[in-house]
Each structure stands twice: as C-alpha cells, then as structure tokens.
Protein backbone atom coordinates (compact mmCIF):
# COMPACT_ATOMS: atom_id res chain seq x y z
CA UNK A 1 -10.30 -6.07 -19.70
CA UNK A 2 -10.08 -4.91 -16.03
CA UNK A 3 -7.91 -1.88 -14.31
CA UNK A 4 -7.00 -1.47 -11.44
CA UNK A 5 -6.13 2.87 -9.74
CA UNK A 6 -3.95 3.47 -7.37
CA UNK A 7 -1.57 6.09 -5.64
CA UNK A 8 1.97 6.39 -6.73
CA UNK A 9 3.79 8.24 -4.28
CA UNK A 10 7.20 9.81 -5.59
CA UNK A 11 10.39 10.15 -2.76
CA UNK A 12 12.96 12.12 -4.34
CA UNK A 13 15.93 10.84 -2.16
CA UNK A 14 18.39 13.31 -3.28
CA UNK A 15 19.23 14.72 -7.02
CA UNK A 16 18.70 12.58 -9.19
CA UNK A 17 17.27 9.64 -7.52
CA UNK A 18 13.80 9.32 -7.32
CA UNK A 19 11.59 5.88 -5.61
CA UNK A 20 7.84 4.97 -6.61
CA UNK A 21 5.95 3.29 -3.97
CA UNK A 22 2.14 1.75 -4.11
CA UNK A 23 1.17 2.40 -0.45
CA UNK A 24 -1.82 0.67 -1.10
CA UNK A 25 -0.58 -2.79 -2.06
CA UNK A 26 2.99 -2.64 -0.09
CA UNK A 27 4.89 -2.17 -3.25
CA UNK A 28 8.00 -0.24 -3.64
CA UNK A 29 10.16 0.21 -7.12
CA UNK A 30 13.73 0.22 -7.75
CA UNK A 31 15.12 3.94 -7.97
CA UNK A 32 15.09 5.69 -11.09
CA UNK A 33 17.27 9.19 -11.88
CA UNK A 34 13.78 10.98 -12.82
CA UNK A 35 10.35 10.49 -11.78
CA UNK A 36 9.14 9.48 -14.99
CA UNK A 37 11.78 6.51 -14.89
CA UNK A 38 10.30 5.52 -10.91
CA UNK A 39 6.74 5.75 -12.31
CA UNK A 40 7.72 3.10 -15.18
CA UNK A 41 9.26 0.94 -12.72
CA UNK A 42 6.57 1.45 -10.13
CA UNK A 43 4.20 0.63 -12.98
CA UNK A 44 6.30 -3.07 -13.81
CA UNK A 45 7.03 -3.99 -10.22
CA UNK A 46 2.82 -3.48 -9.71
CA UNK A 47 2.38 -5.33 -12.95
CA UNK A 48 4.54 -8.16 -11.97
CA UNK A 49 3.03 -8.72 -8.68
CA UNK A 50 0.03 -8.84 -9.81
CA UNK A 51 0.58 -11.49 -12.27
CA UNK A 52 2.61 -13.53 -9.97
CA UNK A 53 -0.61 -13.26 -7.80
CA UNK A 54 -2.79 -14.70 -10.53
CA UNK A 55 -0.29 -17.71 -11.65
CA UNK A 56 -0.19 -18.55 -7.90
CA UNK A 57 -3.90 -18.13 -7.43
CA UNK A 58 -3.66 -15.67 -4.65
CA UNK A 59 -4.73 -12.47 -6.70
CA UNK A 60 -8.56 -12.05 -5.07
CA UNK A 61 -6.75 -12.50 -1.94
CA UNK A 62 -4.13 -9.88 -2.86
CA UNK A 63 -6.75 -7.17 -3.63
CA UNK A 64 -9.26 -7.87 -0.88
CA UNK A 65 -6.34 -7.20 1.47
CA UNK A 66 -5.84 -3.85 0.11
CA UNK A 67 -9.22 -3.32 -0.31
CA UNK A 68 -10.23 -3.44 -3.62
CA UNK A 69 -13.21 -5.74 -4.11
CA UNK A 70 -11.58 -8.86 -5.75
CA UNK A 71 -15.18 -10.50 -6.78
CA UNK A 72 -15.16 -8.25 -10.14
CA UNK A 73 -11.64 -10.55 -11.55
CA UNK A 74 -13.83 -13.38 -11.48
CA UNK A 75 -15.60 -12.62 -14.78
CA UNK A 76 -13.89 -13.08 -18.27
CA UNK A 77 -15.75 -10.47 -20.10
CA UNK A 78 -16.22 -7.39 -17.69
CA UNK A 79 -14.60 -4.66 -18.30
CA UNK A 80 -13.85 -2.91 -15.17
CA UNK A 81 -11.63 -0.36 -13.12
CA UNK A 82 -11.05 -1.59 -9.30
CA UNK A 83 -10.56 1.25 -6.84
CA UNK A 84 -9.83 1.06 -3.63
CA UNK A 85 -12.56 1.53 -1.25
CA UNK A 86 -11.34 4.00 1.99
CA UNK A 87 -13.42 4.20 4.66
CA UNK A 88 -11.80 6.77 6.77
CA UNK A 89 -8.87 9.02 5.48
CA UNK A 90 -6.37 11.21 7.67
CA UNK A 91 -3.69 13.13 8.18
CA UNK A 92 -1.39 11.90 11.37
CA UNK A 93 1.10 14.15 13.58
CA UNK A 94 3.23 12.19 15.79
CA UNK A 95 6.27 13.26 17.51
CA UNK A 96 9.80 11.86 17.32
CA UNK A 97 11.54 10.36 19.99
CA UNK A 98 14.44 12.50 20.79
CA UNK A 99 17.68 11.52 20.06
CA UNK A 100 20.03 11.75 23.04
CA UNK A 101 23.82 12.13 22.35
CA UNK A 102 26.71 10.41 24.28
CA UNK A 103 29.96 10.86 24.29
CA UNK A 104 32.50 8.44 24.01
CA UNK A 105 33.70 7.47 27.38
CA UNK A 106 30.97 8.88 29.89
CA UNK A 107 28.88 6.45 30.80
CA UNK A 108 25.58 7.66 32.69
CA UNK A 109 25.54 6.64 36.80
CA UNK A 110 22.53 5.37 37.96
C-alpha cells in the first residue's frame, strides 16, 4: 500500500467557516464550520481526485506534475510514502496595487 504527504493549508474565512486547500496538487475543499470538518473534506476531495486520476489513467501524470515521483505507483507490492520533492522554498513580499477611489460623476480630464 502506497501514501502519499502533503500540506493542508486551513483559511478560516470568518467564524465558523473554515476551507482546506492542497497547494501542492491544486485542490481546494468545500467549507466546513470547524477545521476538523475542512480537513475531512480536504482529505475526500484529495482522495477522489486521485482515484479519478487512476480510472482515467492519468495518475503518474498527476503526481509528476506536482512533483512527486510517480514511477513508485507502478509496483503492486511496494509499500511506499510519496513526498513531494522541493527544490527551492521561499517566502514572497509583493506589494498591492493601490486601489484608487472615484466618485460618482467626476470623470478624470486628460
């Protein structure tokens, strides 16, 4: 039997709403009122996925694009965790465009 790790990142969106994401293979869950309720459903969207990846025959695919070696699904009887391989990791600062107001009925000359 073969795992597979990755990062579950928790949004709390406002009381009592909270949204599971998988950065690392683009997949978000429905909301959940607590955390432990968007980690279930993070945990069956992931799940699902990944099984609609096997039936279709794209699940090497699927994992090589998020960077988990996909050779290691090929064999029936290894039993196996996939992680991610990261070859760089950082934190990015960029800054917002600014918002600029208008009112209702100026319009800007040129």
């Amino acid at each position: 039997m073969s795992f597979i790790k990755f990062t579950a990142v928790i949004i709390s969106k406002r009381k009592g709403r909270h949204l599971a994401r998988a950065d690392e293979l683009g997949i978000a869950a429905s909301p959940a009122t607590t955390q432990r309720g968007a980690l279930r459903n993070l945990k069956l969207a992931v799940y699902a996925e990944l099984k609609q990846a096997a039936a279709t025959g794209r699940l090497a695919d699927l994992l090589n694009d998020a960077g988990y070696p996909g050779m290691v699904i090929l064999f029936k009887d290894v039993t196996a965790t996939l992680e991610r391989f990261v070859w760089n990791q950082d934190t990015i600062t960029l800054r917002l465009p600014r918002i600029r107001k208008r009112t209702r009925g100026t319009k800007k000359s040129r």
